[in-house]
N, C-alpha and C. Protein backbone atom coordinates (compact mmCIF):
# COMPACT_ATOMS: atom_id res chain seq x y z
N UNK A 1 36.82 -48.06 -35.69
CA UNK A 1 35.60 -47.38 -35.97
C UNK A 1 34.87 -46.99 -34.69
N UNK A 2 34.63 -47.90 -33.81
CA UNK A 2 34.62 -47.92 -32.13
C UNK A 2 34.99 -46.28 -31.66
N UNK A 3 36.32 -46.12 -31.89
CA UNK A 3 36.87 -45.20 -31.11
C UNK A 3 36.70 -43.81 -31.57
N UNK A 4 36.33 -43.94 -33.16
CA UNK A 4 36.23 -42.59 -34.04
C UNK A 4 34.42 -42.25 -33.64
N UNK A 5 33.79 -43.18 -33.26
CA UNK A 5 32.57 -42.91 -33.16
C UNK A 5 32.53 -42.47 -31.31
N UNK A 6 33.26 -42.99 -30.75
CA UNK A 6 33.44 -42.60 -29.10
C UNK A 6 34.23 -41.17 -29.12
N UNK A 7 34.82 -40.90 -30.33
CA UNK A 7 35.31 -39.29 -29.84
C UNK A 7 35.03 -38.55 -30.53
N UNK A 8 33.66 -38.55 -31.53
CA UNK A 8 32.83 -37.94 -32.43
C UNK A 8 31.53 -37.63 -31.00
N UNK A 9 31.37 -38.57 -30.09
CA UNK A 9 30.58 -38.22 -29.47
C UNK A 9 30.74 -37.47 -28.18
N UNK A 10 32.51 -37.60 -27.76
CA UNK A 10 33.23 -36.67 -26.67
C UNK A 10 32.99 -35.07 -27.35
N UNK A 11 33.40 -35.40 -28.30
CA UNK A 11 33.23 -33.98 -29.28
C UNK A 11 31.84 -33.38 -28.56
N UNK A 12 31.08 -33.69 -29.18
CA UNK A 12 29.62 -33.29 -28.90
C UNK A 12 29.08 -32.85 -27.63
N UNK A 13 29.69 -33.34 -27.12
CA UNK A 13 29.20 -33.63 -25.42
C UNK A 13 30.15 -32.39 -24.94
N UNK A 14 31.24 -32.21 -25.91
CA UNK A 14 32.01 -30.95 -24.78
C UNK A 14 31.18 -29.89 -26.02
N UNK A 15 30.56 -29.91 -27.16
CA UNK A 15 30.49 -28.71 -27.57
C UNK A 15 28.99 -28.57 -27.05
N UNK A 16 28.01 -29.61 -26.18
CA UNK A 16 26.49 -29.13 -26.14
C UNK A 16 27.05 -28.63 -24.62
N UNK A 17 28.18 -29.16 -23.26
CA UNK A 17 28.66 -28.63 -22.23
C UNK A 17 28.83 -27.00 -22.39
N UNK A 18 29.71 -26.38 -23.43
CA UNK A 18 30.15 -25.13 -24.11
C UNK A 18 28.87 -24.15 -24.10
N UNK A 19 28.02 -24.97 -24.96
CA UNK A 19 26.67 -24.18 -25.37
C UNK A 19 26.22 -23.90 -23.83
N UNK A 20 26.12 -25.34 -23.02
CA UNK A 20 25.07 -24.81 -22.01
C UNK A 20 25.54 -23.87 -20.90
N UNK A 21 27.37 -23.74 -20.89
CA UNK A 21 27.69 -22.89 -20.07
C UNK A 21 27.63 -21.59 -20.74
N UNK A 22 27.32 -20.89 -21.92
CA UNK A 22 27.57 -19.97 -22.52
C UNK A 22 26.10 -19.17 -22.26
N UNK A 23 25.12 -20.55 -22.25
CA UNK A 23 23.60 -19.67 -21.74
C UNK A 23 23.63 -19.58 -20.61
N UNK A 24 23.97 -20.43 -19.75
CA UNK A 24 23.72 -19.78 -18.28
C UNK A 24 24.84 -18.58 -18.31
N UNK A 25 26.03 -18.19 -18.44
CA UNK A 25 26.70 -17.42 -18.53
C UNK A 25 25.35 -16.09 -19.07
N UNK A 26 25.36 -16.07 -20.34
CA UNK A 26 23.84 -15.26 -20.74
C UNK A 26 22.77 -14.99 -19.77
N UNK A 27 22.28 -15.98 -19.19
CA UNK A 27 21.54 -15.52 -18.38
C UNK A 27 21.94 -15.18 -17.39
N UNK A 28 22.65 -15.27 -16.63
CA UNK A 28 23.33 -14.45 -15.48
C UNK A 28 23.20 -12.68 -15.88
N UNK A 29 23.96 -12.84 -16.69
CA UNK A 29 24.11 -11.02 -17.04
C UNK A 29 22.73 -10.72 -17.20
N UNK A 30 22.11 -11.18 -17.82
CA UNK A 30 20.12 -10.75 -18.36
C UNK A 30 20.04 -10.68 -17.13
N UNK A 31 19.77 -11.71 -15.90
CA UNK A 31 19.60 -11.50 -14.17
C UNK A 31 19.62 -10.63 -13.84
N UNK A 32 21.25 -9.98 -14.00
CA UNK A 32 22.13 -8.77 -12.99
C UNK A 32 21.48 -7.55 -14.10
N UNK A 33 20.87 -7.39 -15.26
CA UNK A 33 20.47 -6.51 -15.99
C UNK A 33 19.48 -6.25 -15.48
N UNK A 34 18.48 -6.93 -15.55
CA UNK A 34 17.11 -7.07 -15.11
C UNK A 34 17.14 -6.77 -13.59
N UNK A 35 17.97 -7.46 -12.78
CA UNK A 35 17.56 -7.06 -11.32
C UNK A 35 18.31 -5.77 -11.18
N UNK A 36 19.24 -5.21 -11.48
CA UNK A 36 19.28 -3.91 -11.64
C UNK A 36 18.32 -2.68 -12.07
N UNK A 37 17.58 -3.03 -12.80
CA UNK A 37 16.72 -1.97 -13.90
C UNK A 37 15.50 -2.01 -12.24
N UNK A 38 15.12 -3.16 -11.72
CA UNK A 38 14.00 -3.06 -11.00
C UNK A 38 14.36 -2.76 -9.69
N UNK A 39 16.36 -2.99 -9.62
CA UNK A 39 15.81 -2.13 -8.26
C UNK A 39 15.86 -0.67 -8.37
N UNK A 40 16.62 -0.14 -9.24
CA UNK A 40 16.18 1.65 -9.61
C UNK A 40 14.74 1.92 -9.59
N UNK A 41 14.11 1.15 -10.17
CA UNK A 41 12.74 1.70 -10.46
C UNK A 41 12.12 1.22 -8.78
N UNK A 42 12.25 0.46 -8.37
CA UNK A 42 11.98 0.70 -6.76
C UNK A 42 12.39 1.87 -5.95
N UNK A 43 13.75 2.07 -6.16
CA UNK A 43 14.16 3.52 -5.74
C UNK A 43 14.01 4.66 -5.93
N UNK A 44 13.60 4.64 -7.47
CA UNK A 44 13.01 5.83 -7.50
C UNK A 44 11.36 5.72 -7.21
N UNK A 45 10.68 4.81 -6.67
CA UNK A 45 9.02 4.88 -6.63
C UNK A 45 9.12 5.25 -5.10
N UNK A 46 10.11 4.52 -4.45
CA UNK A 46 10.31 4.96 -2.89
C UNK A 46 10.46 6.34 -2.76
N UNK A 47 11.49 7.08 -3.33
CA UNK A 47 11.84 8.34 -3.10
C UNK A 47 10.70 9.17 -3.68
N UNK A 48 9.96 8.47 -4.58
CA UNK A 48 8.75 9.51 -4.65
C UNK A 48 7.79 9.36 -4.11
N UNK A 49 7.57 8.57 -3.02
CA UNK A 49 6.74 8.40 -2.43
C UNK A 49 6.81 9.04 -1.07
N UNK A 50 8.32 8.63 -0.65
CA UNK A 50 9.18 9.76 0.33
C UNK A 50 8.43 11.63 0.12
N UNK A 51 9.14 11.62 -1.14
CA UNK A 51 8.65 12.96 -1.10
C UNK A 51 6.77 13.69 -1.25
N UNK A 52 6.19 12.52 -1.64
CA UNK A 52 4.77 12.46 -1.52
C UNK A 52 4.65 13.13 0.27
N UNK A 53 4.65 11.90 0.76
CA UNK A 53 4.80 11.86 2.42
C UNK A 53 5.01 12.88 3.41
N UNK A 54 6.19 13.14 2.71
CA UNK A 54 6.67 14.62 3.67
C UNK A 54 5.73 15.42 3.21
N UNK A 55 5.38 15.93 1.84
CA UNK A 55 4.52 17.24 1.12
C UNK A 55 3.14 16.95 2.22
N UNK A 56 2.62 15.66 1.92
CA UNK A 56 1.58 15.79 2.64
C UNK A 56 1.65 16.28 4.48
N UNK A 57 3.04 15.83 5.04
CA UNK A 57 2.65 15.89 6.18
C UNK A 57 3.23 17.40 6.83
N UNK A 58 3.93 17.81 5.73
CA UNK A 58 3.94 19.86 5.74
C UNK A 58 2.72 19.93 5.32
N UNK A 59 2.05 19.40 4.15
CA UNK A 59 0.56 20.59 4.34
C UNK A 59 -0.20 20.42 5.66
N UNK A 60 -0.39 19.40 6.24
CA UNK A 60 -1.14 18.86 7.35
C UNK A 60 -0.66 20.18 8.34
N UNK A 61 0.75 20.09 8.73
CA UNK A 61 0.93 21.19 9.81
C UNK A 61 0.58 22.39 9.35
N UNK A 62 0.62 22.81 7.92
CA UNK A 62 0.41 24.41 7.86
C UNK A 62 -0.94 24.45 8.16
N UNK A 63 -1.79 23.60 7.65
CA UNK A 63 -3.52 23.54 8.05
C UNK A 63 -3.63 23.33 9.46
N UNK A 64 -2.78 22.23 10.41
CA UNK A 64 -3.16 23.14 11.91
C UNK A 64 -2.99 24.02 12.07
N UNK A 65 -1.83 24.59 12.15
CA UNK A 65 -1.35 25.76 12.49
C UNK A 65 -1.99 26.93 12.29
N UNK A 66 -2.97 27.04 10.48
CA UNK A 66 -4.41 27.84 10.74
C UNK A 66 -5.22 27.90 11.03
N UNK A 67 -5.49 26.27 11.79
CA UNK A 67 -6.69 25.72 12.22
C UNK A 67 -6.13 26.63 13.87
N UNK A 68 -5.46 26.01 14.55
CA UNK A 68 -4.97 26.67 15.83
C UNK A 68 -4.89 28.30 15.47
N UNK A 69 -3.94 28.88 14.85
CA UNK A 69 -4.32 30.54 14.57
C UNK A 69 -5.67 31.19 14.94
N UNK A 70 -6.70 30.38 13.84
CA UNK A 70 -8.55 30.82 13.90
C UNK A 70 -8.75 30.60 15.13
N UNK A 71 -8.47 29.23 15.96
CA UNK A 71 -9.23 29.46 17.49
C UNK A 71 -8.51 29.92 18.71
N UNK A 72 -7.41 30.39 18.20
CA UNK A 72 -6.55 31.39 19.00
C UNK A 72 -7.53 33.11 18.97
N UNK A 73 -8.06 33.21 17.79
CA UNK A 73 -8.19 34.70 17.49
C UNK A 73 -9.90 34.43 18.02
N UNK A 74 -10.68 33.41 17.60
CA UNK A 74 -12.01 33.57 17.93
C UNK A 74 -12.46 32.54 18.79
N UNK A 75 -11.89 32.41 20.07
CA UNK A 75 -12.44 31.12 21.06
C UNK A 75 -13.94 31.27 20.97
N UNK A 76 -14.77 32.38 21.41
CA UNK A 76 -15.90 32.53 21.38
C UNK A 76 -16.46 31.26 19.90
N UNK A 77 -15.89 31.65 18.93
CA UNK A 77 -16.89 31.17 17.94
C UNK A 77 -16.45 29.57 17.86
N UNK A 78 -15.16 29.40 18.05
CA UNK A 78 -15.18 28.39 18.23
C UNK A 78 -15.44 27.04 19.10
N UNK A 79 -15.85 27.61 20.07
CA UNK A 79 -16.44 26.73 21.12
C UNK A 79 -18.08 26.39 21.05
N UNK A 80 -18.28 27.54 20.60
CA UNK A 80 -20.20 27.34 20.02
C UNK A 80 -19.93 26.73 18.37
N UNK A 81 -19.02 26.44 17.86
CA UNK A 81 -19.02 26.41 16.76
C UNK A 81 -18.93 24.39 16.79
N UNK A 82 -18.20 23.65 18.12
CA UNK A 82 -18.05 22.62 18.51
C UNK A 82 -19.32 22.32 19.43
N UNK A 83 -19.77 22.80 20.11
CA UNK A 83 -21.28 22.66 20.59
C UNK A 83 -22.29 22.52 19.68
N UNK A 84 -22.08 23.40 18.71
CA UNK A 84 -23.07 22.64 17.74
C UNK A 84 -22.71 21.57 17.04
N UNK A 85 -21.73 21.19 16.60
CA UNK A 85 -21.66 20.13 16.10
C UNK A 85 -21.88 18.73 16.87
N UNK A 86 -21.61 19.10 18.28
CA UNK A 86 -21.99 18.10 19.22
C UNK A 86 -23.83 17.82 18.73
N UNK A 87 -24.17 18.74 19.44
CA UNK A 87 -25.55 18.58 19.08
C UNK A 87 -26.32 18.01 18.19
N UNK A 88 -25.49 18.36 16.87
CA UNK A 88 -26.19 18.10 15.29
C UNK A 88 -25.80 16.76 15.58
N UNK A 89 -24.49 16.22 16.28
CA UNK A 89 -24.39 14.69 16.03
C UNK A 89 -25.07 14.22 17.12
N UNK A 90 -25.34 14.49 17.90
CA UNK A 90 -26.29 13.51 18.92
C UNK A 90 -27.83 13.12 18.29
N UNK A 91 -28.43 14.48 17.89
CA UNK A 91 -29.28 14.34 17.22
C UNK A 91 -29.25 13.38 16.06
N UNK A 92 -28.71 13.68 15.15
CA UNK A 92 -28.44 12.31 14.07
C UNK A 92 -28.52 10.91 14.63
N UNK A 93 -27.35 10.90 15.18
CA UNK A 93 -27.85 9.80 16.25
C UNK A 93 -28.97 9.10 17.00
N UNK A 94 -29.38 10.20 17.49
CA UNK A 94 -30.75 9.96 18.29
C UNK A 94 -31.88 9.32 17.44
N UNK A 95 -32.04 10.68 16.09
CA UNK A 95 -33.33 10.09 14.77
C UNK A 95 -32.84 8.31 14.38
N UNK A 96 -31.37 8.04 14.06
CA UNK A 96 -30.58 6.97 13.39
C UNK A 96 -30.74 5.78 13.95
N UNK A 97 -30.78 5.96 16.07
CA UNK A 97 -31.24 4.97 16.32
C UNK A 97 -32.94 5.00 16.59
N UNK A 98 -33.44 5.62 16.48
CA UNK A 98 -34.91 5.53 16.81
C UNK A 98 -35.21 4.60 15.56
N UNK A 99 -35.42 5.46 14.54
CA UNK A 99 -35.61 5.19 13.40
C UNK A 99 -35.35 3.26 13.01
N UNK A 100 -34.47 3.02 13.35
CA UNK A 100 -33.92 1.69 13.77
C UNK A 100 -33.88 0.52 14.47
N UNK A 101 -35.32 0.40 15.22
CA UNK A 101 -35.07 -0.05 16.45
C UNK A 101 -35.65 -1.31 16.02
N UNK A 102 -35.60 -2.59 16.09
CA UNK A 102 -35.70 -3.67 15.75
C UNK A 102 -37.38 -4.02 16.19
N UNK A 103 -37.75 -4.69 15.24
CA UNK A 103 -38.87 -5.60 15.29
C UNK A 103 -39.20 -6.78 16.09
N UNK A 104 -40.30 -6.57 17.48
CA UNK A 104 -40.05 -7.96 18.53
C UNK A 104 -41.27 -8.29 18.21
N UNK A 105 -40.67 -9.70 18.25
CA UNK A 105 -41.96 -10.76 17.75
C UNK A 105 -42.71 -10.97 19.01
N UNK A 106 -44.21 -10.97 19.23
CA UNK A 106 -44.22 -11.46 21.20
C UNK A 106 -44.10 -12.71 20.84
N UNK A 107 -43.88 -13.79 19.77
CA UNK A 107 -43.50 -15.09 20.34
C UNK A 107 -42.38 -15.59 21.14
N UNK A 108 -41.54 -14.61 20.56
CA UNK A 108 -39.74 -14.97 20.93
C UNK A 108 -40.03 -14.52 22.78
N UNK A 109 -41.09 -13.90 23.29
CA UNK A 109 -40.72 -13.38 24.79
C UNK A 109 -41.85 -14.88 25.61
N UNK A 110 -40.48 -14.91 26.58
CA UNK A 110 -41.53 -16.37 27.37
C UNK A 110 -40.87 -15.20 28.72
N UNK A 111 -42.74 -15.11 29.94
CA UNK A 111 -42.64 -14.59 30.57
C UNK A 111 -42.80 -15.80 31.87
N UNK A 112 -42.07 -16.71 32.34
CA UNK A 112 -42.60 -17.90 33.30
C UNK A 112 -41.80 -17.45 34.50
């Protein structure tokens, strides 16, 4: 009875072994499924981002290139056109820090 109950339980032990290699087996493939699916979808977010990148950095040159064109054709305007903006920003500046200038206590000043 000993021995029928010792290989009722070999039994068991190779069929819960079976089961547990059959899920990890399962999960392996789900793994290689899954890490497949995400690295496409990485590849394709890269390559569209690639092509984001470049679009932006052709529009960038066609906009110098009319930016350079305009002050090729009108240096005049464009040199007074950068003088003033100098100006307008100094000025800003100038009101930004005036406007700003900190509060002195005469306690904080020791004149010895």
């Amino acid at each position: 009875m000993a021995s029928t109950n010792n290989s009722d339980i070999m039994n068991e032990l190779r069929s819960l072994q079976a089961q547990v290699m059959h899920f990890k087996d399962l999960l392996a493939e789900e793994g290689d499924r899954v890490s497949g699916e995400v690295r496409g979808r990485a590849a394709t977010a890269l390559n569209g981002a690639s092509r984001k990148a470049q679009d932006v950095a052709a529009y960038a040159k066609d906009e110098a290139g009319t930016v350079a064109s305009v002050v090729r054709e009108h240096p005049a305007a464009t040199s007074t056109a950068l003088v003033t903006v100098g100006i307008l920003g100094g000025l800003i500046g100038y009101f930004l820090a005036s406007a700003t200038q900190p509060t002195r206590n005469s306690s904080s000043w020791n004149w010895r």
